[in-house]
N, C-alpha and C. Protein backbone atom coordinates (compact mmCIF):
# COMPACT_ATOMS: atom_id res chain seq x y z
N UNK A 1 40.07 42.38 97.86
CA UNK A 1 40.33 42.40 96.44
C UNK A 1 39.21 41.70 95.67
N UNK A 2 38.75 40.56 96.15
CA UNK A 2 37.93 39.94 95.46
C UNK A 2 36.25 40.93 95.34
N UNK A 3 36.23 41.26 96.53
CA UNK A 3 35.20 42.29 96.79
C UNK A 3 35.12 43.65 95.59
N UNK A 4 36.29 43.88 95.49
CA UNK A 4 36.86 45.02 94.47
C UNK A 4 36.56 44.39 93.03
N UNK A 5 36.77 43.07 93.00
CA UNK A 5 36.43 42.58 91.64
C UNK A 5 35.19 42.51 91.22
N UNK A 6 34.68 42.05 91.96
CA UNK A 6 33.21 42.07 92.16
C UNK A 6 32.18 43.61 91.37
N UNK A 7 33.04 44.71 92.35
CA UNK A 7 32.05 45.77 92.28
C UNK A 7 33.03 46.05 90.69
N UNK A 8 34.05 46.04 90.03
CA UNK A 8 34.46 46.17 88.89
C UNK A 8 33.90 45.44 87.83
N UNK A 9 33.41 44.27 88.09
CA UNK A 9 33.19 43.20 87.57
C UNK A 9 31.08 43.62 87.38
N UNK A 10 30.50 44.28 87.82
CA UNK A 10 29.76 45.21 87.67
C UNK A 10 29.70 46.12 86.83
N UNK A 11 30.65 46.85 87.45
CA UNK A 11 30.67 48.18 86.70
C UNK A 11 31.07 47.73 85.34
N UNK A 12 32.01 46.97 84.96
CA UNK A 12 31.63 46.80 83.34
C UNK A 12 30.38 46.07 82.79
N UNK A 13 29.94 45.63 83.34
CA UNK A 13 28.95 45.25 82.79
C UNK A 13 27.79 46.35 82.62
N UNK A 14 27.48 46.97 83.58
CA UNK A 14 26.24 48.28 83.56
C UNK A 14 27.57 49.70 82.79
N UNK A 15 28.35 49.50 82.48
CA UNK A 15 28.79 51.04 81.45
C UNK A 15 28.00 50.94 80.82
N UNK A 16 27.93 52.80 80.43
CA UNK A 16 27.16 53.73 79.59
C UNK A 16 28.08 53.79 78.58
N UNK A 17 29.42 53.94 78.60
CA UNK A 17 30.34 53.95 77.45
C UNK A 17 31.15 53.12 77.42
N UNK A 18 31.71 52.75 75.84
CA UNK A 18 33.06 52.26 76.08
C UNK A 18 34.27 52.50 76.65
N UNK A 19 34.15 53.33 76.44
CA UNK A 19 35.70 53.73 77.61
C UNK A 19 35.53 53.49 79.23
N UNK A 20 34.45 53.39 79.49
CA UNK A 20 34.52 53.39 81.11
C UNK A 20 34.30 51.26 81.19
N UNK A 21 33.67 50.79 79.61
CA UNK A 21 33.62 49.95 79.94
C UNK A 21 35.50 48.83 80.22
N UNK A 22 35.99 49.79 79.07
CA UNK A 22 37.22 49.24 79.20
C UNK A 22 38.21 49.64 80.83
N UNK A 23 38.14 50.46 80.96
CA UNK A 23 38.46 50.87 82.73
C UNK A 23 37.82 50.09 83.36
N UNK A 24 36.43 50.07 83.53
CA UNK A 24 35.88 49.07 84.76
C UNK A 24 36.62 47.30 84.05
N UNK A 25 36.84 46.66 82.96
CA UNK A 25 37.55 45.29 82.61
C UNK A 25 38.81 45.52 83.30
N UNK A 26 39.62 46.08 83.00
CA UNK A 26 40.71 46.02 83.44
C UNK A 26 41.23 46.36 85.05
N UNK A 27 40.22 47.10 85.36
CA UNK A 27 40.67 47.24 86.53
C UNK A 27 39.80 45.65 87.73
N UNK A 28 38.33 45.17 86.87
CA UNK A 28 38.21 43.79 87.16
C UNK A 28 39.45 42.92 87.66
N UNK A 29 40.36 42.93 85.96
CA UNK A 29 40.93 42.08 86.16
C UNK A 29 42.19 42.03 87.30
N UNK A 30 42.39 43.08 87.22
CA UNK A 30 44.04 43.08 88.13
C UNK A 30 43.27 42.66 89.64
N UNK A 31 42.34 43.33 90.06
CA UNK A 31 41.53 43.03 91.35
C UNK A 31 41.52 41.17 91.28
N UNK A 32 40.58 40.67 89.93
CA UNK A 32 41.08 39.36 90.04
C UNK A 32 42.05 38.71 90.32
N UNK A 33 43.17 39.23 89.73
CA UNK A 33 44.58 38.66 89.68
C UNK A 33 45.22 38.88 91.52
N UNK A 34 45.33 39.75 92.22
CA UNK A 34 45.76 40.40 93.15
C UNK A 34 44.99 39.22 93.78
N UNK A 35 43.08 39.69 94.12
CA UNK A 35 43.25 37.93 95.05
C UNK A 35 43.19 36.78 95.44
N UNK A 36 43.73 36.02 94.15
CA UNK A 36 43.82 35.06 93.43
C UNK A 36 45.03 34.90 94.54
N UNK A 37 45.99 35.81 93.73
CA UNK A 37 47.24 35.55 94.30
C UNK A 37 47.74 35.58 96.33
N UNK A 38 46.80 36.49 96.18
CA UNK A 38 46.81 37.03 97.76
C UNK A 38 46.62 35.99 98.76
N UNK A 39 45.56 35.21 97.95
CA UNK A 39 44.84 33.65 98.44
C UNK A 39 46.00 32.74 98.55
N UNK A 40 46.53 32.49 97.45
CA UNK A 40 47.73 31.83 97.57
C UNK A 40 48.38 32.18 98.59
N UNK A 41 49.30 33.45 98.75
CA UNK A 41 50.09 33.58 99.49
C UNK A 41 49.33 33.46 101.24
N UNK A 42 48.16 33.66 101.31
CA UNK A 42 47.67 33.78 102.68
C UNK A 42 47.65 32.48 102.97
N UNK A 43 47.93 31.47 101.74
CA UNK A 43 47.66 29.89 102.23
C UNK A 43 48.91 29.16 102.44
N UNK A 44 49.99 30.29 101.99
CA UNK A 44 51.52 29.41 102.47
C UNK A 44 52.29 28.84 101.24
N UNK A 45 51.43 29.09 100.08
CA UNK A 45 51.39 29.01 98.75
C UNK A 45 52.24 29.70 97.92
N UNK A 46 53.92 29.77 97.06
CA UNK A 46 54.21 31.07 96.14
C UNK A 46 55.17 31.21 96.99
N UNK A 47 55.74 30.18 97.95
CA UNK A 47 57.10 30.75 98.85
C UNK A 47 58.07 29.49 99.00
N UNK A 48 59.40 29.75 98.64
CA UNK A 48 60.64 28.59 98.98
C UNK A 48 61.57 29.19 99.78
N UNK A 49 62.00 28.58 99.79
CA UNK A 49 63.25 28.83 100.70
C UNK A 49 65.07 28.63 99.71
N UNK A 50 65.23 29.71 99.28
CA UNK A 50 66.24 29.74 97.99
C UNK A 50 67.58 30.14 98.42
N UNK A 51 68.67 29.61 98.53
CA UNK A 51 69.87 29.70 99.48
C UNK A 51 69.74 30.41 100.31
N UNK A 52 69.16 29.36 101.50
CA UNK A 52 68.66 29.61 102.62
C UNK A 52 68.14 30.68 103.35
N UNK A 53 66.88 31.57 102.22
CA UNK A 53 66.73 32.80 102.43
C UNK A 53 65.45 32.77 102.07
N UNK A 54 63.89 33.05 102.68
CA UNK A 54 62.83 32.58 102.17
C UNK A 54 62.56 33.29 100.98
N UNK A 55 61.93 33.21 100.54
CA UNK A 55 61.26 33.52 98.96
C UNK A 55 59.85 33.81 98.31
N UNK A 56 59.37 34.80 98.85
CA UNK A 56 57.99 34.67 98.36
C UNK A 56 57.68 35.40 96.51
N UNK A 57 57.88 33.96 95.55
CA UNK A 57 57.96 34.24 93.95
C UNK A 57 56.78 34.59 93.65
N UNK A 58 56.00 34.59 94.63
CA UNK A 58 54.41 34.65 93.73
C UNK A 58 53.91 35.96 93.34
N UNK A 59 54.57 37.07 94.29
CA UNK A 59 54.22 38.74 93.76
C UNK A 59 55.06 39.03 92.58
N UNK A 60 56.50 37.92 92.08
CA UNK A 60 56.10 38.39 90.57
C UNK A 60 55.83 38.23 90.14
N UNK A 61 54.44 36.42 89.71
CA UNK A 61 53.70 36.35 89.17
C UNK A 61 52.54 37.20 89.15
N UNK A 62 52.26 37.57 90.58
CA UNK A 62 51.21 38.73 89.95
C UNK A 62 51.57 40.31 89.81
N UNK A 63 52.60 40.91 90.02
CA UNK A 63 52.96 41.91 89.51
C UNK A 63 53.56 41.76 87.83
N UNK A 64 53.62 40.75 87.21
CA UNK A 64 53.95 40.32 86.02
C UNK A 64 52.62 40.40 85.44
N UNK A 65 51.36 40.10 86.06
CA UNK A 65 50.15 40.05 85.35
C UNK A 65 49.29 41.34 85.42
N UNK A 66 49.30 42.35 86.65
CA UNK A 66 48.63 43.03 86.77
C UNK A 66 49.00 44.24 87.12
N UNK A 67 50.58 44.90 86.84
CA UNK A 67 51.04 45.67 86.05
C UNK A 67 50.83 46.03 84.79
N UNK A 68 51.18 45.47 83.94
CA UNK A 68 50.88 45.71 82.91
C UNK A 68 49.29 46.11 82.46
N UNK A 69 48.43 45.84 83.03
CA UNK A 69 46.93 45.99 82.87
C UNK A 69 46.91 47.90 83.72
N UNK A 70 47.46 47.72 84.85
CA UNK A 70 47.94 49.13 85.38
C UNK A 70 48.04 50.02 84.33
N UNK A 71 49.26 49.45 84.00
CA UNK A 71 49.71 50.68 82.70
C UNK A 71 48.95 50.94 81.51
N UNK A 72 48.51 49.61 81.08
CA UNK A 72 47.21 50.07 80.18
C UNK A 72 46.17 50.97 80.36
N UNK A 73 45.68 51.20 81.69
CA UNK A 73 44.97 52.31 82.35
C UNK A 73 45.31 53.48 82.23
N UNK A 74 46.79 53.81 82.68
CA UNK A 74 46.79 54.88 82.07
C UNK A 74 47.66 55.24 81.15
N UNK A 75 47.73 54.55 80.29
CA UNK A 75 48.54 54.98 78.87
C UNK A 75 46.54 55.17 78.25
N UNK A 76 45.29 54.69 78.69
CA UNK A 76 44.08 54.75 78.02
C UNK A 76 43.17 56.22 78.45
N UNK A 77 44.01 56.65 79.85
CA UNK A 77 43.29 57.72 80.40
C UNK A 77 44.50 58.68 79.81
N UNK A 78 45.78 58.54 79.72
CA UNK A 78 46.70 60.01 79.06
C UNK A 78 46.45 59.54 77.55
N UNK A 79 45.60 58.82 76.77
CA UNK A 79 45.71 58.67 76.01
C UNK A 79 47.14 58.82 75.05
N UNK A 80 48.28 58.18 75.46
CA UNK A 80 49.56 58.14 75.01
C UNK A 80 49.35 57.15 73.63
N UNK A 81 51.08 57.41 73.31
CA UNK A 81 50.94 56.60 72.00
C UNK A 81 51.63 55.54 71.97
N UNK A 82 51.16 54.96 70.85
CA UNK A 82 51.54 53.12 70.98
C UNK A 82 52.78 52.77 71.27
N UNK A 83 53.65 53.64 70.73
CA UNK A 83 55.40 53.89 71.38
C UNK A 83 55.46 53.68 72.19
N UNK A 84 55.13 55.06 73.23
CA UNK A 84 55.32 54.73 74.98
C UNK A 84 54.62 53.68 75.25
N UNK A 85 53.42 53.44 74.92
CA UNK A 85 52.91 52.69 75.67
C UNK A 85 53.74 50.83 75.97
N UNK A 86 54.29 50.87 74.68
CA UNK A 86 54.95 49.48 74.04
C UNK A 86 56.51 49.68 75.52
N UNK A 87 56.63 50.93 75.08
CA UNK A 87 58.41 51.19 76.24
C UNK A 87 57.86 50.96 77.70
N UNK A 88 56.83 51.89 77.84
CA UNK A 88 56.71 51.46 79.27
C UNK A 88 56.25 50.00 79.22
N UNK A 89 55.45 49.33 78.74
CA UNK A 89 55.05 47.76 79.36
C UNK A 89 56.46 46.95 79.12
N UNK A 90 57.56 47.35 77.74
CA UNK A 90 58.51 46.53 78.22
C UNK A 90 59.44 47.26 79.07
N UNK A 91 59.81 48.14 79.53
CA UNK A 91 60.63 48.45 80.91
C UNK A 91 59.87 47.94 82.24
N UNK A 92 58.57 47.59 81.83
CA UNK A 92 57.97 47.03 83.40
C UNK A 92 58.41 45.53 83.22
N UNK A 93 58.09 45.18 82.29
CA UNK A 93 58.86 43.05 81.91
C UNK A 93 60.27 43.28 82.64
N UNK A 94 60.84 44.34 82.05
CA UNK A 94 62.29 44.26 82.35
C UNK A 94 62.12 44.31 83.82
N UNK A 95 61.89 45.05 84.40
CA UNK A 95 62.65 45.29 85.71
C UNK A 95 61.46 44.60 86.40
N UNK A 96 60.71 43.54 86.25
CA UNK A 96 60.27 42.38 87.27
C UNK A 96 60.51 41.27 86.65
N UNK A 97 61.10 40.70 85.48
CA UNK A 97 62.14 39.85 85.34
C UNK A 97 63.65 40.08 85.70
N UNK A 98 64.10 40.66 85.74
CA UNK A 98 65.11 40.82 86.98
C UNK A 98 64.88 41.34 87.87
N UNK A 99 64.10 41.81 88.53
CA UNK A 99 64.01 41.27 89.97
C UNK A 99 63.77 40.29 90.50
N UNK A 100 62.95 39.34 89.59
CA UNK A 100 62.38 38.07 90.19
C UNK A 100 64.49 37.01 90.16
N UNK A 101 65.23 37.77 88.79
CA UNK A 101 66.43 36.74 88.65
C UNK A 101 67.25 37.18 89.88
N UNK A 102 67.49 38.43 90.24
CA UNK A 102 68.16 38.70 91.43
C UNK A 102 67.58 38.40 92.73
N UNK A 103 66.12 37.87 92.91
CA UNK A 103 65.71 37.65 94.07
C UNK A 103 65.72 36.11 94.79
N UNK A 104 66.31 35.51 92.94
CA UNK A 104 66.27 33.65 93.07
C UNK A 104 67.69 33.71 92.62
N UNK A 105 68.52 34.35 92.88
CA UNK A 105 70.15 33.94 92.78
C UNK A 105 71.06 34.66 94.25
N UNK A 106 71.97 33.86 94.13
CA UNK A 106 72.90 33.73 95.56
C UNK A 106 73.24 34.90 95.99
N UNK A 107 74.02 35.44 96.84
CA UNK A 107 74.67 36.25 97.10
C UNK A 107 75.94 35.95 96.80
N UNK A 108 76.78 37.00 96.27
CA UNK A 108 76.59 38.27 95.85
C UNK A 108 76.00 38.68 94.43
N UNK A 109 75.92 37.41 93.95
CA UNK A 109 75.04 37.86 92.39
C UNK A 109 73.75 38.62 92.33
N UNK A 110 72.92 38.45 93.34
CA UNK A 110 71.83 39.14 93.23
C UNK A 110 72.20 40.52 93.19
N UNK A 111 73.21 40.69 94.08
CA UNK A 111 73.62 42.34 93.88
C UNK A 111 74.35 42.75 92.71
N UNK A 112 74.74 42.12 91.94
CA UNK A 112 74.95 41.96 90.65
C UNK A 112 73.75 42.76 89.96
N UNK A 113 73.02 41.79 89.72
CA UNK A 113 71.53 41.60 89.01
C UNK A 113 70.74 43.19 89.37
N UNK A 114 70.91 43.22 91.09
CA UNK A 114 69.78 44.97 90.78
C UNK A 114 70.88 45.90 90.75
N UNK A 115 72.07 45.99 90.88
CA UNK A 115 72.78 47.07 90.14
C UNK A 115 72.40 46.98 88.43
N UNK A 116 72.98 45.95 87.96
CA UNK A 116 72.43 45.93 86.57
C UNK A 116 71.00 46.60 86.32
N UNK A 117 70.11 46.00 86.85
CA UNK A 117 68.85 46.91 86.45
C UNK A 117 68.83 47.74 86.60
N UNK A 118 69.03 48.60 87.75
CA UNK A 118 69.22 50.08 88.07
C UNK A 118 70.23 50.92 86.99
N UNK A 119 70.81 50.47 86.69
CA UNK A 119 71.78 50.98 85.56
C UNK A 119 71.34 51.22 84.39
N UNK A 120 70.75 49.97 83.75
CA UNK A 120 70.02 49.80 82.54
C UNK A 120 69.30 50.73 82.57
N UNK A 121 67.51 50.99 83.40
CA UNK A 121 66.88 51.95 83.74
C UNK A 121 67.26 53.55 83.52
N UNK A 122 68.31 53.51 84.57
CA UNK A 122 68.91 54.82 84.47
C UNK A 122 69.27 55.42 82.73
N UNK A 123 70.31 54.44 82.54
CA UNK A 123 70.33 54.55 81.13
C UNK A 123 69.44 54.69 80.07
N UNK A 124 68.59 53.87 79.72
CA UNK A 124 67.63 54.18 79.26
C UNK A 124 66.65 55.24 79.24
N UNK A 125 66.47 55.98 80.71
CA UNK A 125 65.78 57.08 80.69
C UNK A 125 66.56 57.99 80.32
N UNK A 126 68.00 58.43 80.08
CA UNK A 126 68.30 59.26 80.11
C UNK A 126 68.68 59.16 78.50
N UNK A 127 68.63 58.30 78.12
CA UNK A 127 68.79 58.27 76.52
C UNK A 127 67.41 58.57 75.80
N UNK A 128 66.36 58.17 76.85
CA UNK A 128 64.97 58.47 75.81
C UNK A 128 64.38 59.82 76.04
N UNK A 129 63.39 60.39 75.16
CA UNK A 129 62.55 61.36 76.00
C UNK A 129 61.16 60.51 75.84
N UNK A 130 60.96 60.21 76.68
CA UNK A 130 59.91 60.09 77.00
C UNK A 130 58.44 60.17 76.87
N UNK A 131 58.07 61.43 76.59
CA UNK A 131 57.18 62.25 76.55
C UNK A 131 57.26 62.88 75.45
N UNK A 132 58.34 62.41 74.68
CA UNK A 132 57.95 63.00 72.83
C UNK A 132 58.12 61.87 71.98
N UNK A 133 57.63 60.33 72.48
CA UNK A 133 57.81 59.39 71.75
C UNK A 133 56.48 59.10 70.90
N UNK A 134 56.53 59.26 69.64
CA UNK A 134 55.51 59.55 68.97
C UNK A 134 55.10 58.12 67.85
């Protein structure tokens, strides 16, 4: 990953355009973020032990950070509109803030918690369209 940042971390700098310069930043950064985090976790770092069940919290700190940069990618390559783009980054908050609450609460609440999300989700897609949010 860091290697990946590196050659991203390049490539924005030598773009010919803006747009590729904004693709090569962002995709820098998540590469940053990923092994930053990766480091951590390879060091034993980003993990508890949460009713008596280990815990590694640190992939939703970085799926909290470098998701969203994801989706900016391509809400910038489908060139979508500020709508979706706003729904999808908050349905991604949503469903890795609860996962992270169902993954740090007891049993049976956690199963609580991803039925709830799964529900919500469901719901929500089937109430929106998607693809005509303008």
């Amino acid at each position: 990953m860091a290697l990946g940042a590196t050659f991203f971390g390049f490539g924005s700098h030598n773009a010919k355009t803006e747009g590729w310069r904004k693709l090569y930043t962002l995709s820098f950064f998540i590469c940053l973020i990923a092994s930053a985090l990766y480091l951590a976790t390879a060091l034993g770092q980003g993990q508890s032990i949460v009713y008596g069940r280990p815990t590694v919290w640190v992939r939703y700190i970085t799926w909290s950070l470098s998701t969203p940069l994801l989706l900016l990618i391509f809400a910038f390559l489908g060139r979508t509109s500020l709508t979706l783009t706003g729904s999808l980054l908050g349905a991604n908050a949503f469903m890795i803030a609860t996962g992270l609450v169902a993954t740090l609460s007891p049993k049976p609440i956690n199963y609580i918690w991803s039925k709830y999300r799964t529900k919500v989700v469901g719901i929500a897609q089937s109430r929106t369209h998607w693809t005509r949010m303008d």
